[in-house]
Protein backbone atom coordinates (compact mmCIF):
# COMPACT_ATOMS: atom_id res chain seq x y z
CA UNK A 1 -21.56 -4.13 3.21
CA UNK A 2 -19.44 -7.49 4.09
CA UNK A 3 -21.14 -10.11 5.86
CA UNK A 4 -20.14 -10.34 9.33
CA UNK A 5 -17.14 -12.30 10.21
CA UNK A 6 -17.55 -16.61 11.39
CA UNK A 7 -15.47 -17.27 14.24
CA UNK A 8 -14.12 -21.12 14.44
CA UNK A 9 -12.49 -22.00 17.00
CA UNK A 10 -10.25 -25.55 17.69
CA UNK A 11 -8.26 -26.15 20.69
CA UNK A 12 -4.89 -26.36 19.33
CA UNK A 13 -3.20 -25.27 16.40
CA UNK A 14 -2.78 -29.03 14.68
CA UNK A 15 -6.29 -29.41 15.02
CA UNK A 16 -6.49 -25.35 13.54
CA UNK A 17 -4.67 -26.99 10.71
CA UNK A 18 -6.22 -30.64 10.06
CA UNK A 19 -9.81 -28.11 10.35
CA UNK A 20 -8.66 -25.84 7.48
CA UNK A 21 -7.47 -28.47 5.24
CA UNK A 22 -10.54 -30.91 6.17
CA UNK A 23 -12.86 -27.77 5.03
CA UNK A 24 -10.71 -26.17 2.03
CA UNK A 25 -11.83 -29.71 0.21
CA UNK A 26 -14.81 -29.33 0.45
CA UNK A 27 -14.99 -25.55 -0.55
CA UNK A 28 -12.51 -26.59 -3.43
CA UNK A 29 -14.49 -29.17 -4.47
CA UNK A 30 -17.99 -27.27 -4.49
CA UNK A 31 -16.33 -24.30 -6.34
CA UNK A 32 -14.83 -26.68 -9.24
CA UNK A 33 -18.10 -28.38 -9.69
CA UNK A 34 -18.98 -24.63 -11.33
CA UNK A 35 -16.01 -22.99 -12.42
CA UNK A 36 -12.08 -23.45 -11.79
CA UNK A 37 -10.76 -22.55 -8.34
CA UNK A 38 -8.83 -19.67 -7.81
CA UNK A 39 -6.76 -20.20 -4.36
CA UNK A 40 -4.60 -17.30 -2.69
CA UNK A 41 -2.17 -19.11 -0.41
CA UNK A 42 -0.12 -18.05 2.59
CA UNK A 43 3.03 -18.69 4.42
CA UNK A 44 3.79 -18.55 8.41
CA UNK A 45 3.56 -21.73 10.36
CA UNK A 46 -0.88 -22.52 10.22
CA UNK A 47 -0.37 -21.83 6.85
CA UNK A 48 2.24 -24.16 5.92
CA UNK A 49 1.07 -26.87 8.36
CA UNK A 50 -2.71 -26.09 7.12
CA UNK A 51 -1.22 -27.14 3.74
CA UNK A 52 1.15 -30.30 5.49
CA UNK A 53 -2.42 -31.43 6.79
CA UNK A 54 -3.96 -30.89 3.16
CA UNK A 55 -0.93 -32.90 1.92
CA UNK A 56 -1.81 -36.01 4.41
CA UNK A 57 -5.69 -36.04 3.91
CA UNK A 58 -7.28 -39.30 2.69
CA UNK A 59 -9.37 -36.63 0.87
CA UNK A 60 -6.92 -34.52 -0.72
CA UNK A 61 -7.41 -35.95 -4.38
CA UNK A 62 -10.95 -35.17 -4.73
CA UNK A 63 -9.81 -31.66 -5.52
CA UNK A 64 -9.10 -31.35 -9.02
CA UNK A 65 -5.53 -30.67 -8.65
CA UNK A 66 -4.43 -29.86 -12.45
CA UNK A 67 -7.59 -27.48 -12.62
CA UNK A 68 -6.87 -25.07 -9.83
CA UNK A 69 -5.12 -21.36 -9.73
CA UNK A 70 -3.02 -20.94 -7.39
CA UNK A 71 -1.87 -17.21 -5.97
CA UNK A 72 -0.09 -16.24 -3.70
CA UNK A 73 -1.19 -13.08 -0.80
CA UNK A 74 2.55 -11.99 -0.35
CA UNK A 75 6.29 -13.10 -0.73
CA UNK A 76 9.61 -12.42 0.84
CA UNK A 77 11.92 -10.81 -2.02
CA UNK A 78 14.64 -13.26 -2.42
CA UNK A 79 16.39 -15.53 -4.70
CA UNK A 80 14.49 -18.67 -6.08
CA UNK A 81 15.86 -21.38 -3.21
CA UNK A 82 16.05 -19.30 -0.19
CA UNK A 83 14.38 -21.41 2.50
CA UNK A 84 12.33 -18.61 3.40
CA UNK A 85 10.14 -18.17 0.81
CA UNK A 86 6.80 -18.40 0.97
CA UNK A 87 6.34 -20.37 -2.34
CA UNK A 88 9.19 -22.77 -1.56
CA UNK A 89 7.95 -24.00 1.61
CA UNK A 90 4.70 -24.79 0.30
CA UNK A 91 6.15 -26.73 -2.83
CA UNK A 92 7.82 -28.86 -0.32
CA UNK A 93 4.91 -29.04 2.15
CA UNK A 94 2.37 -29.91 -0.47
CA UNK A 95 2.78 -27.98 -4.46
CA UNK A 96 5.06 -30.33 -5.13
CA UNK A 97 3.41 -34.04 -3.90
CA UNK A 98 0.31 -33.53 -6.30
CA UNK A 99 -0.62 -33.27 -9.95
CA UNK A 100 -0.64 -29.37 -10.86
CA UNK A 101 -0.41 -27.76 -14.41
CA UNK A 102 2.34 -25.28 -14.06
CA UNK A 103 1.07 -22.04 -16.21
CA UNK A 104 -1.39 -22.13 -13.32
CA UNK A 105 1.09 -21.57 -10.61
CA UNK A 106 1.54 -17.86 -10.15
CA UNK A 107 5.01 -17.76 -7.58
CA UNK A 108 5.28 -14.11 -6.81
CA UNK A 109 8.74 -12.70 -8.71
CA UNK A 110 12.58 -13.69 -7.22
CA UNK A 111 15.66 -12.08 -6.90
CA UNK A 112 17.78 -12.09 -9.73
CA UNK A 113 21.15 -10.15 -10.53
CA UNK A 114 19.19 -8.58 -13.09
CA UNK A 115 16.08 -7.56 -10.96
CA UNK A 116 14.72 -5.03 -8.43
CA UNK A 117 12.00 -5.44 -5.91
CA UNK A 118 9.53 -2.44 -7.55
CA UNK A 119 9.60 -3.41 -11.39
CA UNK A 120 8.79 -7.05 -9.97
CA UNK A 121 5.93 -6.36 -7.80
CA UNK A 122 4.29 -4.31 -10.84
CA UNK A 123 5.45 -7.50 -12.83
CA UNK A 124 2.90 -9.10 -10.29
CA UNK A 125 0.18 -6.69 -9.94
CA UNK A 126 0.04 -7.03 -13.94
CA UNK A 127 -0.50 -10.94 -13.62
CA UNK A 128 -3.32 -10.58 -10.91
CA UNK A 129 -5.20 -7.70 -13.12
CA UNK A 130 -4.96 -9.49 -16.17
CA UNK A 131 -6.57 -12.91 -14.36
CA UNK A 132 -9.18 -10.59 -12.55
CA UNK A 133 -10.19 -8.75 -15.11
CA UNK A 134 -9.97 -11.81 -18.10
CA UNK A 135 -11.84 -14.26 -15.87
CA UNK A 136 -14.58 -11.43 -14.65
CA UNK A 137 -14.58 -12.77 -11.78
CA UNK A 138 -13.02 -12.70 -8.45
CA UNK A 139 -10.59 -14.99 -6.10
CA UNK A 140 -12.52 -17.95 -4.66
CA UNK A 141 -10.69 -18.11 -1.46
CA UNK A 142 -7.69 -16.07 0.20
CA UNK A 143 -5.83 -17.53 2.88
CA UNK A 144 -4.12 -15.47 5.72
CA UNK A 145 -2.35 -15.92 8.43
CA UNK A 146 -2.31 -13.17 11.20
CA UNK A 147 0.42 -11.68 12.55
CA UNK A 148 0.71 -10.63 16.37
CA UNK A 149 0.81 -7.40 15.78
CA UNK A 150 -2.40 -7.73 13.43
CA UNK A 151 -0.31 -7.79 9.91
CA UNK A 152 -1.74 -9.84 6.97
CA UNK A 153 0.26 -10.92 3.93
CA UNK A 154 3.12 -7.92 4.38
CA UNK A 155 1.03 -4.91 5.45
CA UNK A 156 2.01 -3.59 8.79
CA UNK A 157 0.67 -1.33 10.83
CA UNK A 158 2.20 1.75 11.52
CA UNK A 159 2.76 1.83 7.36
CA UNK A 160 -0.32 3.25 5.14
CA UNK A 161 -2.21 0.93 3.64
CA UNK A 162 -2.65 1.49 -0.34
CA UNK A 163 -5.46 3.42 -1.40
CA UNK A 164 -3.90 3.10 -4.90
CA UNK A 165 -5.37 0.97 -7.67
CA UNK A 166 -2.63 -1.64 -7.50
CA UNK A 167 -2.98 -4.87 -6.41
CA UNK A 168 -0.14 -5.78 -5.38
CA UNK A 169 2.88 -3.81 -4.01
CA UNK A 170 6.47 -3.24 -3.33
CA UNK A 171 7.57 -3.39 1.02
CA UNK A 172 10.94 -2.02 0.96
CA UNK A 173 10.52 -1.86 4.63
CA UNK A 174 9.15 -4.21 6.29
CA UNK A 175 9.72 -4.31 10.42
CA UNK A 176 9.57 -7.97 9.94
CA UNK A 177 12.49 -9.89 8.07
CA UNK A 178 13.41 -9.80 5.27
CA UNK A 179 12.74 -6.21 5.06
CA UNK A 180 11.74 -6.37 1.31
CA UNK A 181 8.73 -8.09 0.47
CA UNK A 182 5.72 -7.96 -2.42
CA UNK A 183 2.36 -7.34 -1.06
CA UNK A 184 -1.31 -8.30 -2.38
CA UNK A 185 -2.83 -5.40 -1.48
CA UNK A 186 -6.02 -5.00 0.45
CA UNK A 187 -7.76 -4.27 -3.05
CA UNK A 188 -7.20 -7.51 -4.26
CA UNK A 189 -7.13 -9.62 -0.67
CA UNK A 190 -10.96 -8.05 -0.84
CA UNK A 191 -11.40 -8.98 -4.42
CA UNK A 192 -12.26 -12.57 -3.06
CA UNK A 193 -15.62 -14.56 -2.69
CA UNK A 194 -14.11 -15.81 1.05
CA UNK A 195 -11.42 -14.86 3.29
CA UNK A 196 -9.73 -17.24 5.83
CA UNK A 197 -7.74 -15.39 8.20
CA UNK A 198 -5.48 -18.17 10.45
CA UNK A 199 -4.11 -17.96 14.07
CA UNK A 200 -2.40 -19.84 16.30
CA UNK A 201 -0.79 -19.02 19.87
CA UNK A 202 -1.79 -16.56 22.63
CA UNK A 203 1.33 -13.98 21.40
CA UNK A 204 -1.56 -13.60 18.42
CA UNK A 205 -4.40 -12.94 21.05
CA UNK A 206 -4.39 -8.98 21.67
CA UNK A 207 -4.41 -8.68 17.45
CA UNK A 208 -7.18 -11.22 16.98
CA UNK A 209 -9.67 -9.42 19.47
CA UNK A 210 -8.93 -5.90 18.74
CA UNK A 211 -9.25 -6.93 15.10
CA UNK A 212 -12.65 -8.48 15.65
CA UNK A 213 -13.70 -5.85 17.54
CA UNK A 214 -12.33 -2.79 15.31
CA UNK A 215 -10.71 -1.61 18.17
CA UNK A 216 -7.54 -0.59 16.48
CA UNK A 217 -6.68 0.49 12.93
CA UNK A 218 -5.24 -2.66 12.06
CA UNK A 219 -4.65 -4.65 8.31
CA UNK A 220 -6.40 -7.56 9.35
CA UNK A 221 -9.46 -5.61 10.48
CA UNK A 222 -9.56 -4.33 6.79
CA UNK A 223 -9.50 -7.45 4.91
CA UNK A 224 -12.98 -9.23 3.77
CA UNK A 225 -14.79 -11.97 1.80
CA UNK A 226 -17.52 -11.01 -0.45
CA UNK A 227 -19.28 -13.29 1.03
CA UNK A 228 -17.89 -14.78 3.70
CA UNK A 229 -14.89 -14.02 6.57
CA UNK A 230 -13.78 -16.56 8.78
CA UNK A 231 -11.44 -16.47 11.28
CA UNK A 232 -9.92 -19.75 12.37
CA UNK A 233 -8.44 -20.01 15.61
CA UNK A 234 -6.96 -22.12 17.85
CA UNK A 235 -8.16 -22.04 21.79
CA UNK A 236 -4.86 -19.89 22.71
CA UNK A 237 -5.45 -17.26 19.90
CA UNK A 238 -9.20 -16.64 20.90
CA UNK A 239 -8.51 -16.10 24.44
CA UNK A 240 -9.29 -12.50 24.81
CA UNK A 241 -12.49 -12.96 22.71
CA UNK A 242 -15.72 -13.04 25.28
């Protein structure tokens, strides 16, 4: 059985972020004095200004930069520079201002004249088996952001989640734009020592608590650490929690 999920909350979403980053050192850094860090990142705006305030830390370098894996939970399927993917925006918020060893920088697949969106998310799920099942061991931490309707990475509610061995997926139709996507699935979001699930904003309030409380079948209530969940929050976010 999971451990129960850690509730943290701050009272806005910067300090949500500065929080994050402050305390993803310091799990970084305890992980790599053992074994290489594996880190699943995430897009949406705590997760990109989690990794702005990781950028800007006076601590940032004490993470073994050129060491660590880096993943990512999901990806919008489109070309290479598109502003909206995931992997782009955090190159430019942080990937690209420190020292990392590129054959350890797994960008989910892009569009190409030559590709299509289901042979590239099996291109994917190949890469994560391959580094699961190699290294024998599983992700060290998996960011997420939640959505306000209670999505993680890209799987919606309302749309089955996989039951499948895969871990990760094609979304060919996703109520959220872009419609297609690749998806970690909750196989491999699970296959993780801790999961970090981020929100920010009272819109994200109603998913949080009926998440906590398994009130509703939702993908965020399905997703956990090994051995440990948190859920960071900012004051807004928590507000129908008691």
């Amino acid at each position: 059985m999971s451990p129960e999920p850690e509730v943290v909350i701050l009272p806005t979403a910067a300090a949500l972020a500065q929080e994050v980053a402050d305390r993803l050192i310091h799990t970084l850094v305890a992980v790599q004095a053992d074994h290489p860090a594996r880190l699943v990142l995430t897009g949406g705006g705590v997760g990109i200004a989690t990794l702005q305030a990781l950028r800007e830390h006076p601590e940032r370098d004490r993470i073994d930069w050129a060491a660590i894996q880096l993943w990512w939970g999901d990806e919008r399927y489109l070309p290479a520079q598109d502003a909206q993917r995931n992997d782009l925006q955090a190159r430019q918020a942080l990937l690209d201002h420190v020292n990392l060893t590129a054959t350890h920088v797994h960008p989910m697949p892009v569009v190409t004249p030559d590709s299509d969106l289901t042979t590239s998310a099996s291109l994917y799920d190949h890469q994560v088996e391959q580094a699961l099942r190699a290294g024998q061991r599983p992700f060290d931490v998996v960011l997420l952001g939640v959505g306000p309707d209670g999505h993680v990475a890209s799987l919606f509610p309302g749309q089955p989640l996989p039951t499948s061995g895969r871990w990760a997926i094609p979304v060919a139709h996703s109520p959220k734009p872009p419609p297609q996507r690749i998806s970690l699935t909750p196989r491999a979001l699970c296959c993780t020592r801790q999961v970090w699930l981020l929100a920010a904003g009272q819109q994200k309030a109603a998913a949080v608590a009926a998440s906590l409380r398994q009130q509703e079948d939702l993908p965020a209530s399905h997703v956990h650490g090994q051995e440990h969940t948190y859920w960071w929050l900012d004051r807004s976010a928590a507000g129908e929690l008691t």
